[in-house]
C-alpha atoms as a PDB file:
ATOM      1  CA  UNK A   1     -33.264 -23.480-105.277  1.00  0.00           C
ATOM      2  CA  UNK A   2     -35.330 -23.976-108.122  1.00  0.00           C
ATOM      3  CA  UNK A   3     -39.122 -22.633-107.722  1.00  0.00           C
ATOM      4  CA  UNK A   4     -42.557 -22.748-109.882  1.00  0.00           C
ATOM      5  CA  UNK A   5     -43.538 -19.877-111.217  1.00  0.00           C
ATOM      6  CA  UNK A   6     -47.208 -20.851-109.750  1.00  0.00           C
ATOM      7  CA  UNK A   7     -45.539 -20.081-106.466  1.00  0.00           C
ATOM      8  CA  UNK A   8     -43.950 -16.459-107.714  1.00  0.00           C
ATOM      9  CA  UNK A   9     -47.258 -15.299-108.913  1.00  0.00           C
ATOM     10  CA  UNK A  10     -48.949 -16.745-105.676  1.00  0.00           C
ATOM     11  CA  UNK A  11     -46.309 -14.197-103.607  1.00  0.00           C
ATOM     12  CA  UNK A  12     -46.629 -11.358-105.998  1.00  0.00           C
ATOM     13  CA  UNK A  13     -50.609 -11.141-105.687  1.00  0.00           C
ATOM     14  CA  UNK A  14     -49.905 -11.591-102.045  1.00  0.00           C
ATOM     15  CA  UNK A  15     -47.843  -8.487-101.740  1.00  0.00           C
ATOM     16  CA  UNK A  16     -50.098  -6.378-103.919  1.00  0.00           C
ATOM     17  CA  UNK A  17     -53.055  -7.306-101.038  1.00  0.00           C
ATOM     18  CA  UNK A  18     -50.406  -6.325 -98.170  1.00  0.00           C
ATOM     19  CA  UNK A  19     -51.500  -2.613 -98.524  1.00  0.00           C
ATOM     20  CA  UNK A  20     -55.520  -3.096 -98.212  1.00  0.00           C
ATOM     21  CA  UNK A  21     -55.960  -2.881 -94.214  1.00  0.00           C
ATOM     22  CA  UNK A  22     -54.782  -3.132 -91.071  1.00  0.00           C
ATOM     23  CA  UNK A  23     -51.584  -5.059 -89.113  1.00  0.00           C
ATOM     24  CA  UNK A  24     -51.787  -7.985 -87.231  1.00  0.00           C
ATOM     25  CA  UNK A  25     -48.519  -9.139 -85.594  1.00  0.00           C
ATOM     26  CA  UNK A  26     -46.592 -12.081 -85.325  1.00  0.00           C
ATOM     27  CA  UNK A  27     -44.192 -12.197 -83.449  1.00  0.00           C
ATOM     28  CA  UNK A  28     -41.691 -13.450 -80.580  1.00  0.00           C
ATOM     29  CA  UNK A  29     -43.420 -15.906 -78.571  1.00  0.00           C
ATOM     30  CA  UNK A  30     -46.159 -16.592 -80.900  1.00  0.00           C
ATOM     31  CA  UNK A  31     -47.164 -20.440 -81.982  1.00  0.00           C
ATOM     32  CA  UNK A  32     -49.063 -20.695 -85.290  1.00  0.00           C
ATOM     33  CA  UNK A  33     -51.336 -23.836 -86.323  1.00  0.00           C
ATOM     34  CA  UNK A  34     -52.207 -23.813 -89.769  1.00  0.00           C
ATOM     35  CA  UNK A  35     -53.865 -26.653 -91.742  1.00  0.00           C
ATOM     36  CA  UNK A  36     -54.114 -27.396 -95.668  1.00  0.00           C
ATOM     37  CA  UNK A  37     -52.587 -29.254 -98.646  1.00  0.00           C
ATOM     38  CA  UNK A  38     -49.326 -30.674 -99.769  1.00  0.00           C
ATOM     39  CA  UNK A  39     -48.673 -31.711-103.073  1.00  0.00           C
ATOM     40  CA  UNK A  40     -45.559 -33.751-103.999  1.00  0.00           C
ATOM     41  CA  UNK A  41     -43.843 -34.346-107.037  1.00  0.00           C
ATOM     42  CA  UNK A  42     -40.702 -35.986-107.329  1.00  0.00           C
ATOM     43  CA  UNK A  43     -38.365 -34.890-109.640  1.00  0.00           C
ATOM     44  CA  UNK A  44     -36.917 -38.189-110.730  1.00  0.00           C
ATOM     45  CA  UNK A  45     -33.774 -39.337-112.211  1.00  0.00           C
ATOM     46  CA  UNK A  46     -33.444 -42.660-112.095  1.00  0.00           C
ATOM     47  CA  UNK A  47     -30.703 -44.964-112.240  1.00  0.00           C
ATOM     48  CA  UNK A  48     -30.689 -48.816-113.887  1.00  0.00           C
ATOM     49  CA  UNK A  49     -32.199 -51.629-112.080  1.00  0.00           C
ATOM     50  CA  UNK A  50     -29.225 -53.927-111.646  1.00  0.00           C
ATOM     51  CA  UNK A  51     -28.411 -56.911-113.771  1.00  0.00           C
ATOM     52  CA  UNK A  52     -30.031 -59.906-115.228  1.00  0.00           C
ATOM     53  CA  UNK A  53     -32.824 -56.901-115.829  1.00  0.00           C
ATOM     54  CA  UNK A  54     -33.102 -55.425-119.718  1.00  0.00           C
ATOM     55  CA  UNK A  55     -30.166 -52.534-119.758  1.00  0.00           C
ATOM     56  CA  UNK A  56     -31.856 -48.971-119.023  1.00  0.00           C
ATOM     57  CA  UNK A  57     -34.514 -50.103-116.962  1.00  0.00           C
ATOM     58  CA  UNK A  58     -35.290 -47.050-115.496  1.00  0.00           C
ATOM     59  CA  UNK A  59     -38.194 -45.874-112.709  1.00  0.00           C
ATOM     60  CA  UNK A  60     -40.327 -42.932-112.674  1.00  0.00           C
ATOM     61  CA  UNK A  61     -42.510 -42.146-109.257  1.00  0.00           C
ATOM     62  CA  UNK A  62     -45.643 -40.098-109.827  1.00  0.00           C
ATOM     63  CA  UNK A  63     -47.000 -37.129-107.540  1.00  0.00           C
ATOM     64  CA  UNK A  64     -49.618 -37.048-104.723  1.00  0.00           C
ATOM     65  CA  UNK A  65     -51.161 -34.622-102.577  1.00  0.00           C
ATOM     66  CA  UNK A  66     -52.361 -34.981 -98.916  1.00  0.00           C
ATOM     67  CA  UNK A  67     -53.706 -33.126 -96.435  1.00  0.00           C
ATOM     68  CA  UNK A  68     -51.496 -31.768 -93.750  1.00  0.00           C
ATOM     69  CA  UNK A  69     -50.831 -29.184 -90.271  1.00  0.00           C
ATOM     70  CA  UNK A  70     -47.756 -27.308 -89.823  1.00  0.00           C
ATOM     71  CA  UNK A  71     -47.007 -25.929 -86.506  1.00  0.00           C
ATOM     72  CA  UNK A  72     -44.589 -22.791 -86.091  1.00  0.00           C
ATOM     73  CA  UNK A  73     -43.222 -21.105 -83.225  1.00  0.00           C
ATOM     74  CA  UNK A  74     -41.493 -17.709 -83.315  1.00  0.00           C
ATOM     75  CA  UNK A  75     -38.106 -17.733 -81.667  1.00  0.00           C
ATOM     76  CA  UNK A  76     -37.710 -13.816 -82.305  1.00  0.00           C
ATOM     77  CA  UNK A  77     -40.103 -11.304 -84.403  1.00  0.00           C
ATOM     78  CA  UNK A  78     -38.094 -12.374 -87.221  1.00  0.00           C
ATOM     79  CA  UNK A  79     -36.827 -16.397 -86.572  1.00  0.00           C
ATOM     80  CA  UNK A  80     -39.250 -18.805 -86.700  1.00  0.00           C
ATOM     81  CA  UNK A  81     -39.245 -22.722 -86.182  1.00  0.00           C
ATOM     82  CA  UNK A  82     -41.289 -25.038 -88.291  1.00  0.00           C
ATOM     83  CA  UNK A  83     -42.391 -28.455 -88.259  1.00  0.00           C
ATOM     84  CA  UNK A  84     -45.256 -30.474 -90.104  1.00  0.00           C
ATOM     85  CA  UNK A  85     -47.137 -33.515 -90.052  1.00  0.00           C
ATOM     86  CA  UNK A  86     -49.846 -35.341 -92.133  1.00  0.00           C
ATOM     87  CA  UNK A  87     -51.042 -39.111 -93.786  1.00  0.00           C
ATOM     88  CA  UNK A  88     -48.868 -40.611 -96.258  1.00  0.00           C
ATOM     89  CA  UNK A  89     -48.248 -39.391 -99.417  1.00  0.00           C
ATOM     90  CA  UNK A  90     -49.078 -42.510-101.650  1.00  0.00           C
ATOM     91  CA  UNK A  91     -46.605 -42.545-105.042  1.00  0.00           C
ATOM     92  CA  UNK A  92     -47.459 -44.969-108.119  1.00  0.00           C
ATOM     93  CA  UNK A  93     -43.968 -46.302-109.429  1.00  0.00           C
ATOM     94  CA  UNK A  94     -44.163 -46.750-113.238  1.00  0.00           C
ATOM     95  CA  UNK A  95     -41.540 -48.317-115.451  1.00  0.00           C
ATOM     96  CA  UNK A  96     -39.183 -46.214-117.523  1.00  0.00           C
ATOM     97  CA  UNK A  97     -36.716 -46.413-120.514  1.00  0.00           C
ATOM     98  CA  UNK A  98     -36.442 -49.886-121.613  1.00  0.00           C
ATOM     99  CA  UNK A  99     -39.502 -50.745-119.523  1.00  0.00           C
ATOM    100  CA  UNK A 100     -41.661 -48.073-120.025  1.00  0.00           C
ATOM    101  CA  UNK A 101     -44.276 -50.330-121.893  1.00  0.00           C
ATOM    102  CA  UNK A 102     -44.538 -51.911-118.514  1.00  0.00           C
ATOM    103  CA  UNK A 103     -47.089 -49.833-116.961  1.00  0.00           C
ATOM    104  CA  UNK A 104     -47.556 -49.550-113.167  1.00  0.00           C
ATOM    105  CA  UNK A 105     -44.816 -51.624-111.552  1.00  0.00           C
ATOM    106  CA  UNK A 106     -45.849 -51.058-107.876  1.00  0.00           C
ATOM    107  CA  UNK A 107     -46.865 -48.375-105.100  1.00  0.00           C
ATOM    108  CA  UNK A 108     -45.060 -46.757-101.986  1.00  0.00           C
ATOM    109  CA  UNK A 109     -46.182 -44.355 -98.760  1.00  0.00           C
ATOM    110  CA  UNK A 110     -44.065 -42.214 -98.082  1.00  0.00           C
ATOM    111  CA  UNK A 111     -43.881 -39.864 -94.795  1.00  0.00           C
ATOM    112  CA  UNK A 112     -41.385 -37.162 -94.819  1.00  0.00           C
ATOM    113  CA  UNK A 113     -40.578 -35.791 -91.564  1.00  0.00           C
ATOM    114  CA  UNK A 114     -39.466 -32.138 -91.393  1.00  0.00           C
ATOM    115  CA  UNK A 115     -37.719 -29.366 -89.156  1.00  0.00           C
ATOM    116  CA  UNK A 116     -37.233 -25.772 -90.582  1.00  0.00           C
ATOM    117  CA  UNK A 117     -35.280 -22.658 -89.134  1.00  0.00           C
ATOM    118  CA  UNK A 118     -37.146 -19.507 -90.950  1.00  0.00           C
ATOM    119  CA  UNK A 119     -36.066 -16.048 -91.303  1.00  0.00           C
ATOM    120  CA  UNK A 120     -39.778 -13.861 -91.940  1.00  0.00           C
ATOM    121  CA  UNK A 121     -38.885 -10.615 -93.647  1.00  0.00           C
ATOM    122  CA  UNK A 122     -40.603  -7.538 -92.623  1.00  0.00           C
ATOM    123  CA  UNK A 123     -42.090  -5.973 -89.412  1.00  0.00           C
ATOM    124  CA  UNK A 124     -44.091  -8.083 -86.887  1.00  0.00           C
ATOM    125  CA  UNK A 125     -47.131  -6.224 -87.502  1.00  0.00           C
ATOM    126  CA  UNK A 126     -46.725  -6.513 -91.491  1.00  0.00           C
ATOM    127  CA  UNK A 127     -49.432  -8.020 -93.457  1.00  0.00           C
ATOM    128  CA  UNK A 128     -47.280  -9.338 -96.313  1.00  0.00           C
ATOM    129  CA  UNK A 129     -44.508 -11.330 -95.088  1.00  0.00           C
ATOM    130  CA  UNK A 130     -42.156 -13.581 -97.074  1.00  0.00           C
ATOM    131  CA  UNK A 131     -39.655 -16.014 -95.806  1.00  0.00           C
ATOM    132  CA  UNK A 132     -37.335 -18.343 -96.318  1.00  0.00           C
ATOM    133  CA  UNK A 133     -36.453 -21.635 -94.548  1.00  0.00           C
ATOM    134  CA  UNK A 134     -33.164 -24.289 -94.327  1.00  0.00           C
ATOM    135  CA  UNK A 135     -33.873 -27.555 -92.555  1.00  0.00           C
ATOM    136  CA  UNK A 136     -33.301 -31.090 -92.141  1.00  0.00           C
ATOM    137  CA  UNK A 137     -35.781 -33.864 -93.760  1.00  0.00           C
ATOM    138  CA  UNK A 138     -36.309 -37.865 -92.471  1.00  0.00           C
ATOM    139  CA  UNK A 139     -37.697 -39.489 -95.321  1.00  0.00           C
ATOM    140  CA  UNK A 140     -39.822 -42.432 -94.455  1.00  0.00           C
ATOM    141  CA  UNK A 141     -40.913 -45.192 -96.764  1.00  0.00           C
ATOM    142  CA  UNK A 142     -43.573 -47.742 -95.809  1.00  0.00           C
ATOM    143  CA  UNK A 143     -45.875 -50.478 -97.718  1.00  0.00           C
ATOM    144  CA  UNK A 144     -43.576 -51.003-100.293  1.00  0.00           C
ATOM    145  CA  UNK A 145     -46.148 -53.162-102.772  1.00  0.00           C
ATOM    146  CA  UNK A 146     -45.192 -54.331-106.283  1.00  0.00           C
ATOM    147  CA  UNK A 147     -47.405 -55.669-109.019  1.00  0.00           C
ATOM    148  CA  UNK A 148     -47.563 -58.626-111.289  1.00  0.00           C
ATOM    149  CA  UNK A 149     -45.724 -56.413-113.816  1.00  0.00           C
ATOM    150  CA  UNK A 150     -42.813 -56.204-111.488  1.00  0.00           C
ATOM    151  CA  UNK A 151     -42.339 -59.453-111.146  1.00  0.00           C
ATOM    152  CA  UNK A 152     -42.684 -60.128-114.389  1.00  0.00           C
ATOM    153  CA  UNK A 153     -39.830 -58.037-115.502  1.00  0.00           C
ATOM    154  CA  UNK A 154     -37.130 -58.979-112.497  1.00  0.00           C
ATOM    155  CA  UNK A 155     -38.320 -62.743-111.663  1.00  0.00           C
ATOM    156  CA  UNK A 156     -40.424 -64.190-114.787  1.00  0.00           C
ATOM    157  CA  UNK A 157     -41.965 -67.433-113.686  1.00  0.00           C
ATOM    158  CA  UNK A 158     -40.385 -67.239-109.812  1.00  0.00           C
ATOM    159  CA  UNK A 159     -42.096 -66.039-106.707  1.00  0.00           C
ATOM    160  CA  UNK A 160     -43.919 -62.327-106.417  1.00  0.00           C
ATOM    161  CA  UNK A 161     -40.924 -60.157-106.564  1.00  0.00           C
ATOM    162  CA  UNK A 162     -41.073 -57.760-103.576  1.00  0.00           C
ATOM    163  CA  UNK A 163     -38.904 -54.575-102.934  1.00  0.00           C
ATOM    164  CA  UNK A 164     -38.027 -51.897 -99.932  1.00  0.00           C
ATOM    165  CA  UNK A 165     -36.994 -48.368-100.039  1.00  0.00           C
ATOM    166  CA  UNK A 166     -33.914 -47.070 -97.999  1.00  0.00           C
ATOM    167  CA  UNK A 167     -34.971 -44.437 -95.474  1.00  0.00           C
ATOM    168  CA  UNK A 168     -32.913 -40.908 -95.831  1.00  0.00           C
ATOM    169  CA  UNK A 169     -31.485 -37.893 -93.633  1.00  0.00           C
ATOM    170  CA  UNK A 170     -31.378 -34.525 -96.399  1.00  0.00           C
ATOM    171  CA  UNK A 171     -31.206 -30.897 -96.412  1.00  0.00           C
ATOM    172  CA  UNK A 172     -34.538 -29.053 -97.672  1.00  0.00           C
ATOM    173  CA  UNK A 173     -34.883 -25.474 -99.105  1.00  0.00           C
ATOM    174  CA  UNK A 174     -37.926 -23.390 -98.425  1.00  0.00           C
ATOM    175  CA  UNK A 175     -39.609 -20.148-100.024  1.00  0.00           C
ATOM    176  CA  UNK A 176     -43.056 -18.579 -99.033  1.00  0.00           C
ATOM    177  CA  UNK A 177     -45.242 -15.894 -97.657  1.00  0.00           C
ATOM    178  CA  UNK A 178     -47.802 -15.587 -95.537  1.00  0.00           C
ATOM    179  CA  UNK A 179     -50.691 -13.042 -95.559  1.00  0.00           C
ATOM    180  CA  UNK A 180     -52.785 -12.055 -92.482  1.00  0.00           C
ATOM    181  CA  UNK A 181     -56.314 -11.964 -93.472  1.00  0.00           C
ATOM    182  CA  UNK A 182     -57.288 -10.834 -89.631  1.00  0.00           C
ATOM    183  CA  UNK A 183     -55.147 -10.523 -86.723  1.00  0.00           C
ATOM    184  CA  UNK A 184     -55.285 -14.590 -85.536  1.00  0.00           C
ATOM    185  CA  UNK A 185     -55.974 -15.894 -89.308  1.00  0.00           C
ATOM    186  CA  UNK A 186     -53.600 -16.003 -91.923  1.00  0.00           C
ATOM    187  CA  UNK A 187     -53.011 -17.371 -95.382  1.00  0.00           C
ATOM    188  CA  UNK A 188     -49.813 -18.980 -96.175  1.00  0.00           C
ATOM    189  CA  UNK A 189     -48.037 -20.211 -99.328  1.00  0.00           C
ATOM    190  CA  UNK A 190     -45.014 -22.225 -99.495  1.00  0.00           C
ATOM    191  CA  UNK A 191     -42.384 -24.186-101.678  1.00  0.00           C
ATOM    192  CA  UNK A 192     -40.207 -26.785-100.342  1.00  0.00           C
ATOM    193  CA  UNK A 193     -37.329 -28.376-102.591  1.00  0.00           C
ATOM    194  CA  UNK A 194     -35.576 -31.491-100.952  1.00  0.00           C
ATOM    195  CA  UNK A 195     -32.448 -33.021-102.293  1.00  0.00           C
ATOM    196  CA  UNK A 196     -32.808 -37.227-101.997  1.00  0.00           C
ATOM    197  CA  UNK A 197     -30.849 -39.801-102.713  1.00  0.00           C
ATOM    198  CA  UNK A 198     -32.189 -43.430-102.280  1.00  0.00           C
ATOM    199  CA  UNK A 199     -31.668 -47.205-102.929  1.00  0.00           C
ATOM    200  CA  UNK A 200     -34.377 -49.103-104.003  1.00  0.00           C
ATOM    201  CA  UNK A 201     -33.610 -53.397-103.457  1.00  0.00           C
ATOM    202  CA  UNK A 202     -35.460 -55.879-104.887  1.00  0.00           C
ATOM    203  CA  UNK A 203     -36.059 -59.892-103.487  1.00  0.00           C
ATOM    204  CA  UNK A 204     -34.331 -61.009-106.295  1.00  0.00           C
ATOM    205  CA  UNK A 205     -31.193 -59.577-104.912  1.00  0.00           C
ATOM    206  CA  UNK A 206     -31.243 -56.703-107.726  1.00  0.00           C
ATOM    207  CA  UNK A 207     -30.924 -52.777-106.686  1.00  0.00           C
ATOM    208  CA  UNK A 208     -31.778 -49.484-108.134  1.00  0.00           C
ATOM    209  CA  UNK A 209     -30.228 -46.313-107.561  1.00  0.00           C
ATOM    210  CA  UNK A 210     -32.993 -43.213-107.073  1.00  0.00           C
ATOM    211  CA  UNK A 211     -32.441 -39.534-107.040  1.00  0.00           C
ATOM    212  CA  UNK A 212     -36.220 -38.569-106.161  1.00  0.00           C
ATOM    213  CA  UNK A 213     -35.413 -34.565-105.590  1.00  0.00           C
ATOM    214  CA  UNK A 214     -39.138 -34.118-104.725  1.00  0.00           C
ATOM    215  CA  UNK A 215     -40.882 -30.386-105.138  1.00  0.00           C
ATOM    216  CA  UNK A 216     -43.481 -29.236-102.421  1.00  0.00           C
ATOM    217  CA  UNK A 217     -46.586 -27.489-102.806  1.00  0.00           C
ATOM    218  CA  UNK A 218     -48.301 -26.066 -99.546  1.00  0.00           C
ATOM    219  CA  UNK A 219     -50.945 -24.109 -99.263  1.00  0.00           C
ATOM    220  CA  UNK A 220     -52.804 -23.995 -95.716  1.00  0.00           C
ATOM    221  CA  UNK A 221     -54.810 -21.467 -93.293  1.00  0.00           C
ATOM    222  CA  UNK A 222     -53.009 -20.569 -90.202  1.00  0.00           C
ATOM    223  CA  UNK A 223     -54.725 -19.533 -86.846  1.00  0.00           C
ATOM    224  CA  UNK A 224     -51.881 -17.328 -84.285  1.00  0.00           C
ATOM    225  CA  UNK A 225     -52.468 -17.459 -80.482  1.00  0.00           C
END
């Protein structure tokens, strides 16, 4: 699993603040509600747009960041459940290769749904503790909208050309840390890498292959009870 090195250095200075003060435990039995930010980039390779479209007429999706609550319950002082929700994250679709010239080519919201297992290293009453997470991912796409400049480059002089997403079961990898600031709040840090595979079809009876592969950026502040 492939990780910034934003997210290393977040961890590191996380572990060199584990030694200033007390414990505060979490553990078996304990929910955590934490709240914060999500940033998404996709990590695009894109495959051609089908024919009569100009050969290599590739897509790009750009990133977006929305607010968000995760909500984790500890199964054992060292296996944790996780699960998240938030708005839409709202992607621009641009034009690539051939049709890079074109500009914005349309929008999508997308709503990825999301069940972890986590192992949390360390003692309960640890300050510092890493983890790591497998799970499964629903990807949702909604409000598919494309612009003039997409139906300019699939259906010249016909109808608005319109376009829907396929929805996708994956596997997602997860890396981060939290740090307890007092014994109920908690600082946490977190990088989720989700492999997806999508089909993009068009009105005009063309299709696109999409390997979207998105990177996630979470940081949030978590209350225990």
């Amino acid at each position: 699993m492939k990780f910034s090195s934003n997210v290393v250095k977040l961890l590191v200075a996380a572990g060199a603040l584990a030694a200033a003060g007390g414990a505060a435990a979490q553990s078996k039995g304990q929910w955590t509600v934490a709240v914060g930010a999500t940033q998404i980039r996709p990590d695009v390779t894109s495959g051609a747009i089908s024919a009569p479209a100009l050969p290599n007429s590739f897509g790009d999706v750009e990133k977006d960041t929305q607010p968000m609550a995760t909500i984790t319950y500890s199964l054992t002082d060292n296996i944790s459940v996780e699960t998240a929700i938030g708005t839409p994250y709202k992607h621009k679709i641009y034009g690539a290769g051939a049709i890079a010239a074109g500009g914005q080519l349309g929008t999508v919201e997308a709503l990825p749904a999301i069940a972890l297992l986590q192992y949390r290293f360390f003692d309960p009453n640890a300050r510092f503790r890493p983890y790591v997470g497998l799970g499964v991912t629903y990807a949702i796409f909604q409000k598919e909208t494309g612009s003039f400049k997409m139906t300019a480059l699939t259906n010249p002089g016909g109808p608005a050309t319109t376009f829907s997403i396929d929805n996708k079961w994956t596997v997602s990898g997860q890396l981060g840390a939290s740090f307890a600031v007092t014994e109920k709040w908690s600082l946490n840090a977190a990088y989720i890498k989700t492999k997806l595979r999508t089909d993009v079809h068009f009105s005009t009876g063309q299709n696109q292959h999409m390997k979207l592969d998105p990177d996630s950026y979470i940081l949030t502040v978590g209350y225990r009870f």
